[in-house]
N, C-alpha and C. Protein backbone atom coordinates (compact mmCIF):
# COMPACT_ATOMS: atom_id res chain seq x y z
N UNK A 1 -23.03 2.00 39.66
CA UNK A 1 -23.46 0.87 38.87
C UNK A 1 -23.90 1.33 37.48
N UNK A 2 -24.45 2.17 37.59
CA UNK A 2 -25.11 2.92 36.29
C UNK A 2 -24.00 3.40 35.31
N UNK A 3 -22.68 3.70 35.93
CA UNK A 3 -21.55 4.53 34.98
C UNK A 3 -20.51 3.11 34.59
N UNK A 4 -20.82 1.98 35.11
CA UNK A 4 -20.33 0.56 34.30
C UNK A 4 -20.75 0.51 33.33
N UNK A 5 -22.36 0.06 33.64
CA UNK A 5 -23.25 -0.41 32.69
C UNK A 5 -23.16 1.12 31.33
N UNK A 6 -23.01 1.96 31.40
CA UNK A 6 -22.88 2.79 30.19
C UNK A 6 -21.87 2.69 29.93
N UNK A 7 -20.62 2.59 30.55
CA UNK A 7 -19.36 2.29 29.49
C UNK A 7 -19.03 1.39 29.04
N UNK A 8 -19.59 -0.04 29.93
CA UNK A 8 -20.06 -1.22 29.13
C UNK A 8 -20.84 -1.17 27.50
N UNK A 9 -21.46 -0.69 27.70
CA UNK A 9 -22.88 -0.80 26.36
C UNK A 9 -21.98 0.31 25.54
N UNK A 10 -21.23 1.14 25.85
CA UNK A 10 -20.54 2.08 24.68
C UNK A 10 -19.58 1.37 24.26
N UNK A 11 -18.47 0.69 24.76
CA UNK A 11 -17.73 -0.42 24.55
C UNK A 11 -18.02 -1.03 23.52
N UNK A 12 -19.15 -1.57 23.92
CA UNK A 12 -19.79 -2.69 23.19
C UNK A 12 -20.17 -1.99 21.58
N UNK A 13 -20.50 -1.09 21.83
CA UNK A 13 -21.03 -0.28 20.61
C UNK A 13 -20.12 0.38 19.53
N UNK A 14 -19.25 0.65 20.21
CA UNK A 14 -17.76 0.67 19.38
C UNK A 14 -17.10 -0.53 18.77
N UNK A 15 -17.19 -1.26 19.65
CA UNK A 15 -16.76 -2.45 18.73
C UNK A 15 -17.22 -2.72 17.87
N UNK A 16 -18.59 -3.39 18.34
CA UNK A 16 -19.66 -3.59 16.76
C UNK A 16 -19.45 -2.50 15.52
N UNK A 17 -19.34 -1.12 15.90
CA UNK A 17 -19.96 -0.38 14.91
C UNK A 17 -18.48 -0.38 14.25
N UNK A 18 -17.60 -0.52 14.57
CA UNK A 18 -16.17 0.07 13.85
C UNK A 18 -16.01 -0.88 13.02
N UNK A 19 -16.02 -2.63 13.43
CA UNK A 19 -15.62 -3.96 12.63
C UNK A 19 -16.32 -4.21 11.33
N UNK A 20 -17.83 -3.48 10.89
CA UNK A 20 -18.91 -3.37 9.99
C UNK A 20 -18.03 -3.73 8.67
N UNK A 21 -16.62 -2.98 7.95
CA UNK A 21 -16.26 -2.94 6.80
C UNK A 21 -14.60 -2.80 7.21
N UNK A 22 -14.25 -2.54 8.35
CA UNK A 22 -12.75 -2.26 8.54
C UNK A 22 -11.86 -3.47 8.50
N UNK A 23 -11.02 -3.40 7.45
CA UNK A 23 -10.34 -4.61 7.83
C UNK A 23 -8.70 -4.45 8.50
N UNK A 24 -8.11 -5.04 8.91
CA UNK A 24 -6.93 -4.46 9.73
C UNK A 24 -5.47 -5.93 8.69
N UNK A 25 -4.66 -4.87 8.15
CA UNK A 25 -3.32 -5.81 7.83
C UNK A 25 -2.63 -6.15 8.96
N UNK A 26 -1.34 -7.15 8.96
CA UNK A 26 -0.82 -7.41 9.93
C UNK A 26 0.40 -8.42 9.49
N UNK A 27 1.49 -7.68 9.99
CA UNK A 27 2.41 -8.29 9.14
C UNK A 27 3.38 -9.13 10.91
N UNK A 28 3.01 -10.35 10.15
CA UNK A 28 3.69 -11.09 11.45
C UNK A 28 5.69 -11.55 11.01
N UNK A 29 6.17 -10.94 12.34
CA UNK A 29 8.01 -11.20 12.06
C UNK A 29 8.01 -12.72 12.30
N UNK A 30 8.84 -13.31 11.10
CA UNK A 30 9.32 -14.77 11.49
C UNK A 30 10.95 -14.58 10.89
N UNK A 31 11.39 -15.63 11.12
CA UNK A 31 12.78 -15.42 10.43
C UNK A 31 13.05 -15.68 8.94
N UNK A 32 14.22 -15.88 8.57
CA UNK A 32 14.49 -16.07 7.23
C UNK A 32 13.38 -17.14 6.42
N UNK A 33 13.54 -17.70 5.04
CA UNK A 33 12.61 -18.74 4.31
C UNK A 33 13.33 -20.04 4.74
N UNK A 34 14.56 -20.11 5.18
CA UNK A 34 15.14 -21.47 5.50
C UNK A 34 15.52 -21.28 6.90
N UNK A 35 14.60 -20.61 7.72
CA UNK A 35 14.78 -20.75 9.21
C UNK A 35 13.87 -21.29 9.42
N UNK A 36 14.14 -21.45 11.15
CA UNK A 36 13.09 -22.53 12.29
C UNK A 36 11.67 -21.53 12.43
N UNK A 37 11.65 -20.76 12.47
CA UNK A 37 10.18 -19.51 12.91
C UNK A 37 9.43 -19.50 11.38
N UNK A 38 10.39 -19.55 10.10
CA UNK A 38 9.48 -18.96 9.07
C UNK A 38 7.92 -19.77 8.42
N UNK A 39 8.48 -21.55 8.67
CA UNK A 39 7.00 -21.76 8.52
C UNK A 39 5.84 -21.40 10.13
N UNK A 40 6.78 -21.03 10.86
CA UNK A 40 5.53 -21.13 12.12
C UNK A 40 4.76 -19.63 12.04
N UNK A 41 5.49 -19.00 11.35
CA UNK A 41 4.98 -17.26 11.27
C UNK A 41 3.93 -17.46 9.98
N UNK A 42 4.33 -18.40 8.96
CA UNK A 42 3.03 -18.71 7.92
C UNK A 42 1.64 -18.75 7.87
N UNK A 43 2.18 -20.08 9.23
CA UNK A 43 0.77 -20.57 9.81
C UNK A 43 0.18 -20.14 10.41
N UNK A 44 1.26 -18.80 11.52
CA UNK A 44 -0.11 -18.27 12.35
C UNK A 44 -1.18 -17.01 11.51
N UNK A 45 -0.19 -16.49 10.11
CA UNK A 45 -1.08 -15.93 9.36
C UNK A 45 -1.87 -16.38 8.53
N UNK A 46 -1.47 -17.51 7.86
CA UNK A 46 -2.63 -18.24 7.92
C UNK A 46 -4.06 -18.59 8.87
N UNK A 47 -3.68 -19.18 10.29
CA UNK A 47 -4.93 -18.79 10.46
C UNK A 47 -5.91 -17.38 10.85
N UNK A 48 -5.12 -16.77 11.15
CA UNK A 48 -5.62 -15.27 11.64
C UNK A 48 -6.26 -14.52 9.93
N UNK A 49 -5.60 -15.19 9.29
CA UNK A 49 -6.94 -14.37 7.83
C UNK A 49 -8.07 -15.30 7.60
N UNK A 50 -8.01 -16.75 8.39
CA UNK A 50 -9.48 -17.57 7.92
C UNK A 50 -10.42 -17.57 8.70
N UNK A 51 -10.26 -16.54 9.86
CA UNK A 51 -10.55 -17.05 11.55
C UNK A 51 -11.76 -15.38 11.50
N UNK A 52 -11.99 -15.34 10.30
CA UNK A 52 -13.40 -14.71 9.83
C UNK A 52 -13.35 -13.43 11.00
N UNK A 53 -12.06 -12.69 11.38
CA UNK A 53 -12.27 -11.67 12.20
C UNK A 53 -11.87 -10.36 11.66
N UNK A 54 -12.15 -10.01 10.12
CA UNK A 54 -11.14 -8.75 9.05
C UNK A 54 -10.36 -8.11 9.31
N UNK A 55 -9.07 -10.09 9.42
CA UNK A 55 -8.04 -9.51 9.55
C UNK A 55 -6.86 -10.21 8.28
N UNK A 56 -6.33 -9.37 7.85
CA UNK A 56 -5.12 -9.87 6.77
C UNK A 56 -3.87 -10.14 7.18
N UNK A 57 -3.47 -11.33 7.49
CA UNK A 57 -1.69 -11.27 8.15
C UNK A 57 -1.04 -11.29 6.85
N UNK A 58 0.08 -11.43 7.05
CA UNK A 58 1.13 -11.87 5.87
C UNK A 58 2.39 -11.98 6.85
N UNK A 59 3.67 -12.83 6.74
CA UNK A 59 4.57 -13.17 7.42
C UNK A 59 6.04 -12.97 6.90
């Protein structure tokens, strides 16, 4: 029980401590500018850069 709960709380501690200033790019595949995917690949980078988690898409 004791070797959860510490890799739990280190887990936890990594996460927090790494997200402080790191921000992560992310380039999402859609298809061409006059295909069916390219506005849906927009939008999902759109929301994934407003969704306050430092992250940058672009599509």
């Amino acid at each position: 029980m004791k070797k959860k709960v510490l890799a739990l709380a280190l887990c936890c501690a990594m996460a927090l401590g790494g997200t402080a200033s790191a921000k992560t790019f992310i380039t999402i595949g859609s298809g061409g500018v006059g295909g069916t995917y390219y506005p849906l690949g927009g939008s999902m980078a759109e929301v994934l850069t407003k969704a306050n988690i430092d992250v940058k898409a672009t599509s």
